[in-house]
Protein backbone atom coordinates (compact mmCIF):
# COMPACT_ATOMS: atom_id res chain seq x y z
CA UNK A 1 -4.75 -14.12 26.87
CA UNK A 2 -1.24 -13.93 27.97
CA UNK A 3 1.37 -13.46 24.49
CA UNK A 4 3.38 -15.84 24.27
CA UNK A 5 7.33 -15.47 23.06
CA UNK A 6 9.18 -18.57 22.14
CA UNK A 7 13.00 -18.54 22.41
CA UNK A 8 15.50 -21.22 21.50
CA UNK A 9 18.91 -20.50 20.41
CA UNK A 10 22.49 -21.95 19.87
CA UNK A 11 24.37 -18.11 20.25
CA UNK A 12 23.12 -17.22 23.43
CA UNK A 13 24.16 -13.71 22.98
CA UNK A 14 22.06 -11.29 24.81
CA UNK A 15 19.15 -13.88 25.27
CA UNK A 16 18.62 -13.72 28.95
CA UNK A 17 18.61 -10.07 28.81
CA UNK A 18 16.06 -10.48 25.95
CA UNK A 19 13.92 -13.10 27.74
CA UNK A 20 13.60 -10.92 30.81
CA UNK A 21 12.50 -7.87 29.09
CA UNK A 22 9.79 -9.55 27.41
CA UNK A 23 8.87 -11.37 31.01
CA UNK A 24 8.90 -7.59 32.23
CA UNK A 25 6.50 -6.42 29.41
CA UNK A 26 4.04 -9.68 30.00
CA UNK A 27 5.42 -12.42 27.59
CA UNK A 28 5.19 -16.00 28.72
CA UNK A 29 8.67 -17.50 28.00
CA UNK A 30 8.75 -20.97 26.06
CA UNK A 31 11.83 -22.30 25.68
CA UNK A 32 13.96 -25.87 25.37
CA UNK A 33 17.19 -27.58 26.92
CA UNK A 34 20.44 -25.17 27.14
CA UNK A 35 18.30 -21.87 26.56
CA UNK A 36 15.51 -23.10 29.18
CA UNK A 37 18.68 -23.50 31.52
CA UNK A 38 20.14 -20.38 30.58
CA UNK A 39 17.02 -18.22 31.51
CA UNK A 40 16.10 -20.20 34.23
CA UNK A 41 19.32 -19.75 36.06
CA UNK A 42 19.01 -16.05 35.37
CA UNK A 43 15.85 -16.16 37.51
CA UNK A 44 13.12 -15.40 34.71
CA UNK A 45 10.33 -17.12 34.90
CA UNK A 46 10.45 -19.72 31.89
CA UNK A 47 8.07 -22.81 30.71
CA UNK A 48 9.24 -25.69 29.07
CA UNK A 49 8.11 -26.81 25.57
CA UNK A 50 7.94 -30.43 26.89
CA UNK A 51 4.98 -28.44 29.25
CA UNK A 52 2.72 -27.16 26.28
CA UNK A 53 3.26 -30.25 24.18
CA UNK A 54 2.94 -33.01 26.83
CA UNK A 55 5.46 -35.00 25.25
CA UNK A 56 9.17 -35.19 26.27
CA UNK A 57 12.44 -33.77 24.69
CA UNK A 58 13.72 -37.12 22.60
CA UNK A 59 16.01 -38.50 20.69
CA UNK A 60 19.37 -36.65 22.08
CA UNK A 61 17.67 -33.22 21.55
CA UNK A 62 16.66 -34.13 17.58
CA UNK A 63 12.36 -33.79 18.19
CA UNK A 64 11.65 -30.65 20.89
CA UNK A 65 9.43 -28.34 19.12
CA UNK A 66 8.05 -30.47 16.10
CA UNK A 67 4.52 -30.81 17.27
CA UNK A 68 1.35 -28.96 16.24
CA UNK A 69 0.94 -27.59 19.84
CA UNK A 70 3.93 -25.24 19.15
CA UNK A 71 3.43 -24.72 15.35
CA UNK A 72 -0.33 -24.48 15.08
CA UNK A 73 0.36 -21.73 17.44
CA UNK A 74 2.79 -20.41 15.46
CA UNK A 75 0.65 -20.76 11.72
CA UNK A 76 -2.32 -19.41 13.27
CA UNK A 77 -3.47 -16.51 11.44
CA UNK A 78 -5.44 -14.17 13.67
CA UNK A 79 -7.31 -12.60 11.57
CA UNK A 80 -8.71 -15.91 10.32
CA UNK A 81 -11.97 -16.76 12.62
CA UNK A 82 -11.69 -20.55 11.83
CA UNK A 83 -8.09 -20.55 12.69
CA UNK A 84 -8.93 -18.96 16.08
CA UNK A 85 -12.10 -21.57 16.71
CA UNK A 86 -9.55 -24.49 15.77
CA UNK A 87 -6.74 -23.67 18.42
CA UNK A 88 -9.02 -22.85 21.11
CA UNK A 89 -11.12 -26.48 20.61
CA UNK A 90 -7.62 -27.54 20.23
CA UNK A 91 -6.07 -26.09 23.45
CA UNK A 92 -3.28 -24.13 21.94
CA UNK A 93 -2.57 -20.73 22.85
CA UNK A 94 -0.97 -18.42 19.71
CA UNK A 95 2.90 -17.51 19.88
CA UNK A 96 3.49 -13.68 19.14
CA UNK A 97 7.34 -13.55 19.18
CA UNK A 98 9.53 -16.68 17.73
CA UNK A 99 13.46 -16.07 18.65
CA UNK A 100 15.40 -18.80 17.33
CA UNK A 101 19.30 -19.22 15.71
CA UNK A 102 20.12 -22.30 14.11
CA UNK A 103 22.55 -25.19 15.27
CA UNK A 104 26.32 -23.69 14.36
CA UNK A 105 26.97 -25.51 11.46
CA UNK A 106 29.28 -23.02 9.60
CA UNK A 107 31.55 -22.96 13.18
CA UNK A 108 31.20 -26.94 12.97
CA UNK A 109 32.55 -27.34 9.32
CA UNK A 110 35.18 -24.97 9.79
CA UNK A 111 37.13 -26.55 13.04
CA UNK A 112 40.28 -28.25 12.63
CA UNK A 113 39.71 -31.91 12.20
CA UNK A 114 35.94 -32.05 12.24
CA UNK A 115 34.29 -35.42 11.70
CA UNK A 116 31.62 -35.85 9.32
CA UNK A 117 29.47 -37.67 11.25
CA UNK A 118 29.99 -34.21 13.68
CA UNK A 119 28.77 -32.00 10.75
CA UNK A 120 25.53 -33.73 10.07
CA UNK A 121 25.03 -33.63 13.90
CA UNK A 122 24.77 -29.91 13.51
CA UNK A 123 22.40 -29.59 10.74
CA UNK A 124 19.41 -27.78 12.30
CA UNK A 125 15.80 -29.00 11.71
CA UNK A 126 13.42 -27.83 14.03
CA UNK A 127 15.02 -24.62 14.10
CA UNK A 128 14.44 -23.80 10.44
CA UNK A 129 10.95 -25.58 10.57
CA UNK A 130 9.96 -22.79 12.94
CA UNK A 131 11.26 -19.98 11.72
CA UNK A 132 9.81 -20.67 8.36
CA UNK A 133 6.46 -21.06 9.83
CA UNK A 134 6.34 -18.02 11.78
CA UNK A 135 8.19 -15.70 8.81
CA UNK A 136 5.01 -17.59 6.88
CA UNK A 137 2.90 -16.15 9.33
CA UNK A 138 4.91 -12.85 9.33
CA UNK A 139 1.79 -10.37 10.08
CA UNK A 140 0.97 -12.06 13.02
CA UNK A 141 4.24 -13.13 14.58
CA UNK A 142 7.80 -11.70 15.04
CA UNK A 143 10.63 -13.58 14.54
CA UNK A 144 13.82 -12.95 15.26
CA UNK A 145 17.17 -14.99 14.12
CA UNK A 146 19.65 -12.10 14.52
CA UNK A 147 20.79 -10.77 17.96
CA UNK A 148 21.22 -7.58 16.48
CA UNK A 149 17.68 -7.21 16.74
CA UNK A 150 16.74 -7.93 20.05
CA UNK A 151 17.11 -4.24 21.46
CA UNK A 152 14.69 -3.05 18.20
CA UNK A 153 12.06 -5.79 19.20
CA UNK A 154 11.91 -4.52 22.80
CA UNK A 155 11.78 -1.35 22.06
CA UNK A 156 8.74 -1.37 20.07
CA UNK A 157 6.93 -3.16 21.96
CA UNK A 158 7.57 -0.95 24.97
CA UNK A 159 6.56 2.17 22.86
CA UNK A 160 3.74 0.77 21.05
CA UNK A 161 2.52 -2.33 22.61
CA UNK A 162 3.68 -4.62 19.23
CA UNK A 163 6.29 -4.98 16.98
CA UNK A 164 5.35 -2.94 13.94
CA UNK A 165 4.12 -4.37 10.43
CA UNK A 166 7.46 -3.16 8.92
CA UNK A 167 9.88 -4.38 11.38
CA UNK A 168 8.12 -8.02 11.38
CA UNK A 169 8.26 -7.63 7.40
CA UNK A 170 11.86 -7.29 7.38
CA UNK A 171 12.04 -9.67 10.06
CA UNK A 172 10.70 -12.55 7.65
CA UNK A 173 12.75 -11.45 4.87
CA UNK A 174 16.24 -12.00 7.27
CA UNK A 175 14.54 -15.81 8.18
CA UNK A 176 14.61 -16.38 4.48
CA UNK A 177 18.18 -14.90 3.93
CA UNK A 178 19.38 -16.53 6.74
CA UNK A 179 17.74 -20.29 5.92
CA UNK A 180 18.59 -19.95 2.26
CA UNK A 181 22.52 -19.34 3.23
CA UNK A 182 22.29 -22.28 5.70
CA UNK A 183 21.00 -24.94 3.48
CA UNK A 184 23.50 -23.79 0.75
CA UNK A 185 26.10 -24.16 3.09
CA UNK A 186 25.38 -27.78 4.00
CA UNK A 187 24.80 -28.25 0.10
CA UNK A 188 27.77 -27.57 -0.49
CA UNK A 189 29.56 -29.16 2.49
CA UNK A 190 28.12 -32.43 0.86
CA UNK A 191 29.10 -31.78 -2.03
CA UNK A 192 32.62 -31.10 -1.31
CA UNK A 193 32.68 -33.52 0.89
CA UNK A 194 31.27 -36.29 -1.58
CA UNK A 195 34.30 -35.30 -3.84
CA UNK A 196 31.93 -34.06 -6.55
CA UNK A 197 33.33 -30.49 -8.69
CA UNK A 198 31.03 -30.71 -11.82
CA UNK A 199 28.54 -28.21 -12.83
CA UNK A 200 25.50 -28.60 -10.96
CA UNK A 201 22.43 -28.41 -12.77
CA UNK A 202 20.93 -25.99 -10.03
CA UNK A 203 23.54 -23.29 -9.04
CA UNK A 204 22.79 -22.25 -5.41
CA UNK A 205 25.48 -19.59 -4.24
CA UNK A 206 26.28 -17.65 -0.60
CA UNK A 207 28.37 -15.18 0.55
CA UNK A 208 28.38 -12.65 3.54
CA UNK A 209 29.20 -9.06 3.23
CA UNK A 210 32.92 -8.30 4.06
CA UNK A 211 32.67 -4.49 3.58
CA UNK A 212 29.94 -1.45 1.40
CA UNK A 213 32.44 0.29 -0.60
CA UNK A 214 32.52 4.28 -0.70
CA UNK A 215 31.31 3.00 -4.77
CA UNK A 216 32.27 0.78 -7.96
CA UNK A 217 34.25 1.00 -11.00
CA UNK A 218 33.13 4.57 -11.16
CA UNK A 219 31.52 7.24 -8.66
CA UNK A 220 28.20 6.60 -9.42
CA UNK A 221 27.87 3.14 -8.87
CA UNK A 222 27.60 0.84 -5.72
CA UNK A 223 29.54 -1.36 -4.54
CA UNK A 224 30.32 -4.09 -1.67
CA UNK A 225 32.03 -6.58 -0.94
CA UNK A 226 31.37 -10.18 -0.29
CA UNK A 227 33.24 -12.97 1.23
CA UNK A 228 33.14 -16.84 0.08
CA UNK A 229 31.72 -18.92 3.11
CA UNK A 230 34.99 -21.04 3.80
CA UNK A 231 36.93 -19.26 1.48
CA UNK A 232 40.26 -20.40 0.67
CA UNK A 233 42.94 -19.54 3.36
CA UNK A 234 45.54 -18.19 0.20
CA UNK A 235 42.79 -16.15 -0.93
CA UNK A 236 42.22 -12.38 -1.06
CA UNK A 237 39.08 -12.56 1.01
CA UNK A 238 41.46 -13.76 4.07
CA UNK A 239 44.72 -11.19 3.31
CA UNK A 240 44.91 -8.87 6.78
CA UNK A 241 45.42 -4.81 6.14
CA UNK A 242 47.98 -3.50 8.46
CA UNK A 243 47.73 -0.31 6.97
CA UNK A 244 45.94 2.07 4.27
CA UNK A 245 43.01 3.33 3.03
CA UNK A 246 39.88 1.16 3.03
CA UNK A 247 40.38 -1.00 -0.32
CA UNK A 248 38.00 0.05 -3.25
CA UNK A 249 36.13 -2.19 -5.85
CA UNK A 250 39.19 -1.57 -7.85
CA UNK A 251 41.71 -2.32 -5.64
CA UNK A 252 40.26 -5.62 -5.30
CA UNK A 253 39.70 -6.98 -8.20
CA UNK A 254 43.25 -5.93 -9.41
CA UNK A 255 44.79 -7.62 -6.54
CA UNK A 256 43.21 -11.02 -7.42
CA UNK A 257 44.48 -10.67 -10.37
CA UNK A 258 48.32 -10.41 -9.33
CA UNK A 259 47.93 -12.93 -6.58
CA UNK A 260 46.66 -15.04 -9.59
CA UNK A 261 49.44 -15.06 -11.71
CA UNK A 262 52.18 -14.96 -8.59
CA UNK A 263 50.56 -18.56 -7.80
CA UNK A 264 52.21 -19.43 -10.94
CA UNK A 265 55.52 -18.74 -8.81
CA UNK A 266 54.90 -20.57 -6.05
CA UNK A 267 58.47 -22.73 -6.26
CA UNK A 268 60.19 -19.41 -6.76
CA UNK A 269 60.96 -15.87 -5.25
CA UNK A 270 58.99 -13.62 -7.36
CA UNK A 271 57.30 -9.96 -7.31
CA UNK A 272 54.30 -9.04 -9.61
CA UNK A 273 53.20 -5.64 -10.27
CA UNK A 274 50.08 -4.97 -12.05
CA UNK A 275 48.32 -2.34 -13.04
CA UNK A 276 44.60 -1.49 -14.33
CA UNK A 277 44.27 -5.49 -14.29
CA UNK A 278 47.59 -6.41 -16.42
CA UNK A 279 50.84 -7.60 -15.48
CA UNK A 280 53.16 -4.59 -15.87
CA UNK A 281 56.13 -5.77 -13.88
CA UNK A 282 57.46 -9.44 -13.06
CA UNK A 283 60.66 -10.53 -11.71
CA UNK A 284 61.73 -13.73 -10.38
CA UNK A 285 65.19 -13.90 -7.84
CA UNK A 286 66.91 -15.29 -5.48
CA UNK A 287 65.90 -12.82 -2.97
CA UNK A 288 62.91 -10.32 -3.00
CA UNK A 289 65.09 -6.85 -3.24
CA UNK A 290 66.27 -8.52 -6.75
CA UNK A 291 62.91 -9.62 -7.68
CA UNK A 292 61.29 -6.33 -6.70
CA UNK A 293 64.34 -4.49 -9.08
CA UNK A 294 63.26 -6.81 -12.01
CA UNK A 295 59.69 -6.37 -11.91
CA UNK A 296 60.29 -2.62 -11.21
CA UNK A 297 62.76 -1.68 -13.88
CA UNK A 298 60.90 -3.59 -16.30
CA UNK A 299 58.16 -1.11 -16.70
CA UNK A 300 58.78 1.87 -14.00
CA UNK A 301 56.13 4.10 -15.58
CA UNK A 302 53.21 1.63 -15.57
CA UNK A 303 53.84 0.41 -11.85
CA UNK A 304 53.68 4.00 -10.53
CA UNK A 305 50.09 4.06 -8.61
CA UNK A 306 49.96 0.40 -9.50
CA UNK A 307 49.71 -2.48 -7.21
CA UNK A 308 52.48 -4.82 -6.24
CA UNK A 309 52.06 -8.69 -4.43
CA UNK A 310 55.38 -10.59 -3.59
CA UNK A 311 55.43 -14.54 -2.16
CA UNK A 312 58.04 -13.87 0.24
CA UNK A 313 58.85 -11.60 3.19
CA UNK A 314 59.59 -7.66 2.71
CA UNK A 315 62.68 -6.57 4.36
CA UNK A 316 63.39 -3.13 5.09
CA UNK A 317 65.68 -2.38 1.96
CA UNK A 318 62.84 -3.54 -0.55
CA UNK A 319 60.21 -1.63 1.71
CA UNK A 320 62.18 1.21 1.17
CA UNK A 321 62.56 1.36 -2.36
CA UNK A 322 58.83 0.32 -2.54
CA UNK A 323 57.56 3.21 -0.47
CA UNK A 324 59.89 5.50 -2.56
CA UNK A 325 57.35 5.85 -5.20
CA UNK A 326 53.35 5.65 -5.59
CA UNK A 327 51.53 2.04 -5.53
CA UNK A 328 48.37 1.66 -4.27
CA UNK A 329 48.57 -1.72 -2.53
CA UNK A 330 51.75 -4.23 -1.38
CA UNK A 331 50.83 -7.61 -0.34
CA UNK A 332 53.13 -10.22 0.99
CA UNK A 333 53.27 -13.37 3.43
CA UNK A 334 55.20 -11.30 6.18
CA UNK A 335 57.41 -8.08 6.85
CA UNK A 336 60.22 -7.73 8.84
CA UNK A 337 59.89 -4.64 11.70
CA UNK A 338 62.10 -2.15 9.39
CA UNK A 339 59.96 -3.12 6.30
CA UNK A 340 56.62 -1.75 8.18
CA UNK A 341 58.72 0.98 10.05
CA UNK A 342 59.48 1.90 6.40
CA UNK A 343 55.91 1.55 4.98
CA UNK A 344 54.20 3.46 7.52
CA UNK A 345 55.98 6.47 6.27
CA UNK A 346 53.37 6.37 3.48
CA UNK A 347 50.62 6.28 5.12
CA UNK A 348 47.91 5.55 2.41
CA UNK A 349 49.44 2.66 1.12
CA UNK A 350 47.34 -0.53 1.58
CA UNK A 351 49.70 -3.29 3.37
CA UNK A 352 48.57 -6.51 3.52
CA UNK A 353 49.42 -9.45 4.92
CA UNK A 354 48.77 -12.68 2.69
CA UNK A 355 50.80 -15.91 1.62
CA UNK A 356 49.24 -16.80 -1.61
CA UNK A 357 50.85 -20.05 -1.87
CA UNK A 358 49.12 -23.73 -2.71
CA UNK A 359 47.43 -22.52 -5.59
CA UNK A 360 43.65 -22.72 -6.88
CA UNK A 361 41.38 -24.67 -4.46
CA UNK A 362 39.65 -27.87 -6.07
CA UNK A 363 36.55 -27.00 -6.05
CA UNK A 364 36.69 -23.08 -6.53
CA UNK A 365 34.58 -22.35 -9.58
CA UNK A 366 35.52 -18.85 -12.18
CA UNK A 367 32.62 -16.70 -12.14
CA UNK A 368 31.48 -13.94 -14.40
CA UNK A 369 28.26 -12.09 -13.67
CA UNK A 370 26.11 -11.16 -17.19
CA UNK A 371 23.24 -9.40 -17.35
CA UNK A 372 20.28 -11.65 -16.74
CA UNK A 373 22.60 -15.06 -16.12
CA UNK A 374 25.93 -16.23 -14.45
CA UNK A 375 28.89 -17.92 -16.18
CA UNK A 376 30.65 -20.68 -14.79
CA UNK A 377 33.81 -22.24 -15.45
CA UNK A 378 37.14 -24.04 -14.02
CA UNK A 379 40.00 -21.72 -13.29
CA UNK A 380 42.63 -21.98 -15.40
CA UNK A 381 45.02 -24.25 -13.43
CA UNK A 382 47.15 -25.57 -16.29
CA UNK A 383 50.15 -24.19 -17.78
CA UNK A 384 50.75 -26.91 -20.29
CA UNK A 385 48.60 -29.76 -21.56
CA UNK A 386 49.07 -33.05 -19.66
CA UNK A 387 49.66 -35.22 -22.79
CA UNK A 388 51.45 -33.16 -25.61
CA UNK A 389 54.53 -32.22 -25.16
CA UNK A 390 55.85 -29.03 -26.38
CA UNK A 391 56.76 -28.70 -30.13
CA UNK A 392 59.73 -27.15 -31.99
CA UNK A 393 58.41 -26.47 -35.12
CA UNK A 394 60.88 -24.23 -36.78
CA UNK A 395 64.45 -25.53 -38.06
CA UNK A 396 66.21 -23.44 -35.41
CA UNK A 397 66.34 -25.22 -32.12
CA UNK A 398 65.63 -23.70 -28.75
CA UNK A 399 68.94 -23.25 -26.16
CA UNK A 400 67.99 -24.43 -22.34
CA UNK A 401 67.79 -20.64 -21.78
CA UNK A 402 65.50 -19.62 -24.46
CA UNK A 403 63.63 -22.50 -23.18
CA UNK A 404 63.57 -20.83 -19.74
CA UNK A 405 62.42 -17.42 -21.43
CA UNK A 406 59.43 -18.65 -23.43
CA UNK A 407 58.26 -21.03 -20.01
CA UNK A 408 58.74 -17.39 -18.13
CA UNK A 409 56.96 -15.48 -20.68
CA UNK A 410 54.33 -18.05 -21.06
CA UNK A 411 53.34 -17.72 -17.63
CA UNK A 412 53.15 -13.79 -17.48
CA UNK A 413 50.71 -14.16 -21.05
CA UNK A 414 48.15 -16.64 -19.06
CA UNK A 415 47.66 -13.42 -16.95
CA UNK A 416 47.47 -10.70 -19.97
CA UNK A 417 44.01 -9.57 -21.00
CA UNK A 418 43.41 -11.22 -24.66
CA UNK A 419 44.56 -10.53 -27.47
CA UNK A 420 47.70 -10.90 -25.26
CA UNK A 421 51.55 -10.49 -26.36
CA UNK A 422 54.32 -10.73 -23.20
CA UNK A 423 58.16 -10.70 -23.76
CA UNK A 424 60.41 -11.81 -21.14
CA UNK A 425 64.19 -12.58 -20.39
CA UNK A 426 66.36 -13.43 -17.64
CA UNK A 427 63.26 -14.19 -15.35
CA UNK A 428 62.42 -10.29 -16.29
CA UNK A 429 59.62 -9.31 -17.71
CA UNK A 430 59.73 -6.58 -20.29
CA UNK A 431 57.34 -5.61 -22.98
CA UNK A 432 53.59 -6.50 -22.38
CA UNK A 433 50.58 -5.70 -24.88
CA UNK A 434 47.26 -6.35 -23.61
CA UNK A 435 43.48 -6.28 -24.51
CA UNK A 436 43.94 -5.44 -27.94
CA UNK A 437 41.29 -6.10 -30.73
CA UNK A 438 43.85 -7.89 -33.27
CA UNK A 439 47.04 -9.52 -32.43
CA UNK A 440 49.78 -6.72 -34.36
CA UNK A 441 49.01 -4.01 -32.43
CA UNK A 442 50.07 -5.61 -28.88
CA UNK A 443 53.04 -6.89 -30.39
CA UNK A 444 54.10 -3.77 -31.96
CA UNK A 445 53.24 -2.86 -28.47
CA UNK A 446 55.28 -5.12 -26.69
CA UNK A 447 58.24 -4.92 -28.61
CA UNK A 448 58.19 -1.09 -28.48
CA UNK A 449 57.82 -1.08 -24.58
CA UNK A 450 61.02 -3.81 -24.15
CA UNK A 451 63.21 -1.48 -27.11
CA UNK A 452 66.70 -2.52 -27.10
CA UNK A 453 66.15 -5.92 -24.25
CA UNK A 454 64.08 -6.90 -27.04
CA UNK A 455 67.52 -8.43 -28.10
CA UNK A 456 67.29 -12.10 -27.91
CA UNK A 457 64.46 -11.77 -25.19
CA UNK A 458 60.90 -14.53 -25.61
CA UNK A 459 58.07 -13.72 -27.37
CA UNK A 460 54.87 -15.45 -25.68
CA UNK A 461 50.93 -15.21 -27.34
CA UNK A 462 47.96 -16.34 -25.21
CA UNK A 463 46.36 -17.36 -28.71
CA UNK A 464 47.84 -18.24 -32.42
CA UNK A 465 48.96 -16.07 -35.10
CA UNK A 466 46.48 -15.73 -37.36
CA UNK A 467 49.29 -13.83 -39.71
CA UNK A 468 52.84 -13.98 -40.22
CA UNK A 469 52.86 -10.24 -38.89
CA UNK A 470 53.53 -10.77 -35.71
CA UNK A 471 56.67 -12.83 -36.12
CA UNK A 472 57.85 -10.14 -38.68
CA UNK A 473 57.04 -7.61 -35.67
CA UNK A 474 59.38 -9.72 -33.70
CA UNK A 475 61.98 -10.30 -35.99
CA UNK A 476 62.82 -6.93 -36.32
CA UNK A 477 62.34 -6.07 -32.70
CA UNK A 478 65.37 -8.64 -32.29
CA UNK A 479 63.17 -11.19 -30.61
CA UNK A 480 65.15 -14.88 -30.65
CA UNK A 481 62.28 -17.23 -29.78
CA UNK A 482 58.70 -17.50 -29.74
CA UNK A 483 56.13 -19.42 -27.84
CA UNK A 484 52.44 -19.83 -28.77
CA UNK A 485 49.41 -22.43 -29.38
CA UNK A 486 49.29 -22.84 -32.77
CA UNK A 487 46.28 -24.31 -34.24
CA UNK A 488 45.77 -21.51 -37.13
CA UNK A 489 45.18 -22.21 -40.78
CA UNK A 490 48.00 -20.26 -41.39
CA UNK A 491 50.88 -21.24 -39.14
CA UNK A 492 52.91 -22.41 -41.67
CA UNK A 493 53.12 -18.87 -43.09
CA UNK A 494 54.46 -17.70 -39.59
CA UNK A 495 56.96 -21.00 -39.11
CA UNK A 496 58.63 -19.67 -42.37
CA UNK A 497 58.57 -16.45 -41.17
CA UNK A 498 60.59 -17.36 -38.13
CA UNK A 499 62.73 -19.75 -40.06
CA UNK A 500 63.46 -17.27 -42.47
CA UNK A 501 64.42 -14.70 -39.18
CA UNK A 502 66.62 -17.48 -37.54
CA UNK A 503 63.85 -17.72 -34.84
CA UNK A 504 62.51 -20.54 -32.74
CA UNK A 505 59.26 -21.25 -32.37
CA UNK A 506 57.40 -23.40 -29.93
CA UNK A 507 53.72 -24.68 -29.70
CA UNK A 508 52.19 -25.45 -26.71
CA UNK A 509 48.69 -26.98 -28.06
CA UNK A 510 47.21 -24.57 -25.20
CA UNK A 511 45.58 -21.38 -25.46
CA UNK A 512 45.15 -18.74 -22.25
CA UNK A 513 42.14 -16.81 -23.48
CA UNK A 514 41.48 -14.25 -20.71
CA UNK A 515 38.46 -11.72 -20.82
């Protein structure tokens, strides 16, 4: 009996080459509508699935290979006599070799102007139907979904006569990849689509593979990676290297974290350097070469080798007083010709090319892997409550300026590993203390790191005092005004602790926990 290969795909990539090596090696072709016309016109002998079945293409395309004449001949197993005695009384010869992509409905979703009624159009049925029933049937039938793997396919079968056991067993595993990302995909199209952003109560997830990382955190572990499907255009996954060493594990998940907390700029000129995770270095200007001063000479030690995101365009000045010492990575929106003249003197640096702008998408979930579970949550989009307003609750009254300071500093904490401390002035950052096990020791921190711009500079917490320490910290580090949450048991203790240092103090009702 002649074997059979059935081929009916949306990328036609390499298929007529495909369909005529297996007409070469003794395959019947079976195909349907474009493909049928594609290998026809190529002059390889093709027969119609409308032939086998007896019943016509209908329903604009919708019902071609949804009959038991092509998937009895795909289930068959052939080791199973009955199932042989069944399609023979039955007419129906068995398919060997299934080659089938599904309907484009990731290139559908993601054109300009799309109509919904579009997007359900390409939502693939028969296609997944059959691939599932011949990876089902894996031991007796090939299937194929990637064109990658034409050339592998051919070539065993012109070596050995079949595909091999372990090349169709991979073979089904990629159908199940590939069908598992495809219905998550219009899952979440729907969903999106539908307006709905709660917490579903089953989490189905899918990503492709953007890059395998020479390793992790460390040496000795792996690493990739992966890239949202329809990730956000102001999103990391999207920024464009120019330049630079490939980026590590590290690298990346630093980087997020600046372009995070430069979002919180997005009105404003501003330059964020950060290192090991934490903000070491923001400054906020009327121009970038004066932001990139301010976040520089804030903390010129802890930027060194550190990574540095801007929301504006690098001229060549700032690119030259960037690329005069050691950072790891510079993102921005655009550079002018001098700024990348300038960069490419260093080589190594990683320049990329990203406008972080328009904040956190609506329906992009936080997401921290755990050992054995996944943890979900909203990101952190607010600065301040919605319905309290902020409260003075020391006798000393903020100025407009030190009101300025603490809304400055109280951005740059949001972005501070907890327990959290950031002092700020003159849209300068200066002392930060971060990921600390109490709250004293990163303000002891802090204040020793800003020394003598300490000097009427803001004083912002992610969390409450839980002492009057702190504020005592402050006081003496010449600190003028103080923003935090408040909510302890004992904030009375620190209010008279600021009153009694001529300090202001400001609650927000809003805590920026971040772990």
């Amino acid at each position: 009996m002649k074997k059979r290969a059935l081929i009916s795909v949306s990328d036609k990539t390499g298929v007529v080459e495909l369909a005529r090596e297996l007409s070469q090696l003794g395959f019947e072709i079976v195909s349907t509508g474009g493909t049928h016309k594609a290998i026809e016109s190529a002059g390889v002998p093709v027969t119609g699935v409308s032939d086998i079945t007896g019943f016509p293409e209908c329903l604009d395309g919708r019902v071609k290979t949804l009959h038991p004449a092509i998937h009895a001949g795909v289930l068959a197993m052939r080791a199973n006599e009955e199932h042989m005695r069944q399609i023979e009384e039955l007419g129906i010869n068995p398919i060997d070799i299934v080659v089938i992509n599904l309907y484009p409905f990731r290139k559908t979703i993601e054109k300009e102007g799309v109509s919904f009624e579009e997007c359900i159009e390409n939502i693939d049925i028969g296609g997944p139907t059959m691939i599932r029933a011949a990876a089902k049937n894996w031991q007796d039938v090939a299937v194929v979904v990637d064109p990658a793997d034409y050339e592998k396919v051919v070539c065993e079968i012109k070596e050995n006569g079949a595909v091999s056991l372990e090349t169709k067993a991979t073979l089904c595993r990629k159908v199940f990849e590939h069908t598992s990302q495809y219905d998550t995909m219009i899952a979440n199209y729907l969903r999106r689509h539908q307006g709905i952003d709660n917490l579903p109560d089953a989490l189905t997830l899918t990503y492709e593979k953007v890059q395998e990382m020479r390793y992790g955190e460390n040496p000795h572990q792996r690493a990739a990676f992966y890239r949202e499907i329809q990730a956000p255009k102001n999103s990391l996954a999207n920024a464009v290297q120019l330049q630079g060493k490939e980026l590590s594990y590290n690298n990346i998940s630093d980087t997020d974290g600046a372009l995070d907390l430069l979002r919180e700029f997005d009105d404003q000129i501003a330059v964020v350097g950060v290192k090991h995770g934490n903000p070491c270095g923001v400054g906020v200007a009327d121009n970038v070469l004066d932001a990139w001063k301010l976040a520089y000479e804030s903390d010129p030690v802890s930027i060194f080798g550190g990574i540095v995101v801007t929301n504006t365009e690098v001229d060549e000045e700032t690119a030259k007083l960037m690329a005069s010492i050691f950072l790891e990575i510079i993102v921005a929106p655009s550079y002018t010709e001098g700024a990348l003249k300038a960069l490419r003197k260093k080589k190594n640096v990683r320049v990329l090319v990203l406008d972080p702008k328009g904040g956190i998408a609506p329906f992009a979930m936080n997401m921290k892997k755990v050992y054995g579970g996944l943890l979900v949550q909203d990101y952190d989009r607010k600065m301040l409550p919605d319905d309290v307003e902020l409260k003075v609750v020391t006798k000393a009254q903020p100025t407009s300026k030190q009101m300025e300071d603490m809304l400055f500093a109280w951005k740059i904490v949001k972005h501070v590993k907890s327990n959290g401390i950031a002092i700020a002035k003159d849209n300068q950052s200066l002392g930060i203390g971060p990921g600390q096990v109490n709250r004293i020791w990163p303000t002891e921190a802090a204040c020793e790191r800003s020394g003598e711009k300490a000097q009427g500079a803001a004083l912002a917490s992610d969390a409450f005092f839980p002492f009057d320490d702190c504020v005592k910290a402050a006081a003496k580090a010449g600190i003028s005004c103080i923003i935090q949450p408040g909510g302890s048991l004992n904030d009375q203790m620190s209010i008279d602790a600021c009153d009694e240092a001529g300090i202001v103090m400001v609650f927000t009702g809003m805590r920026h926990f971040k772990h």
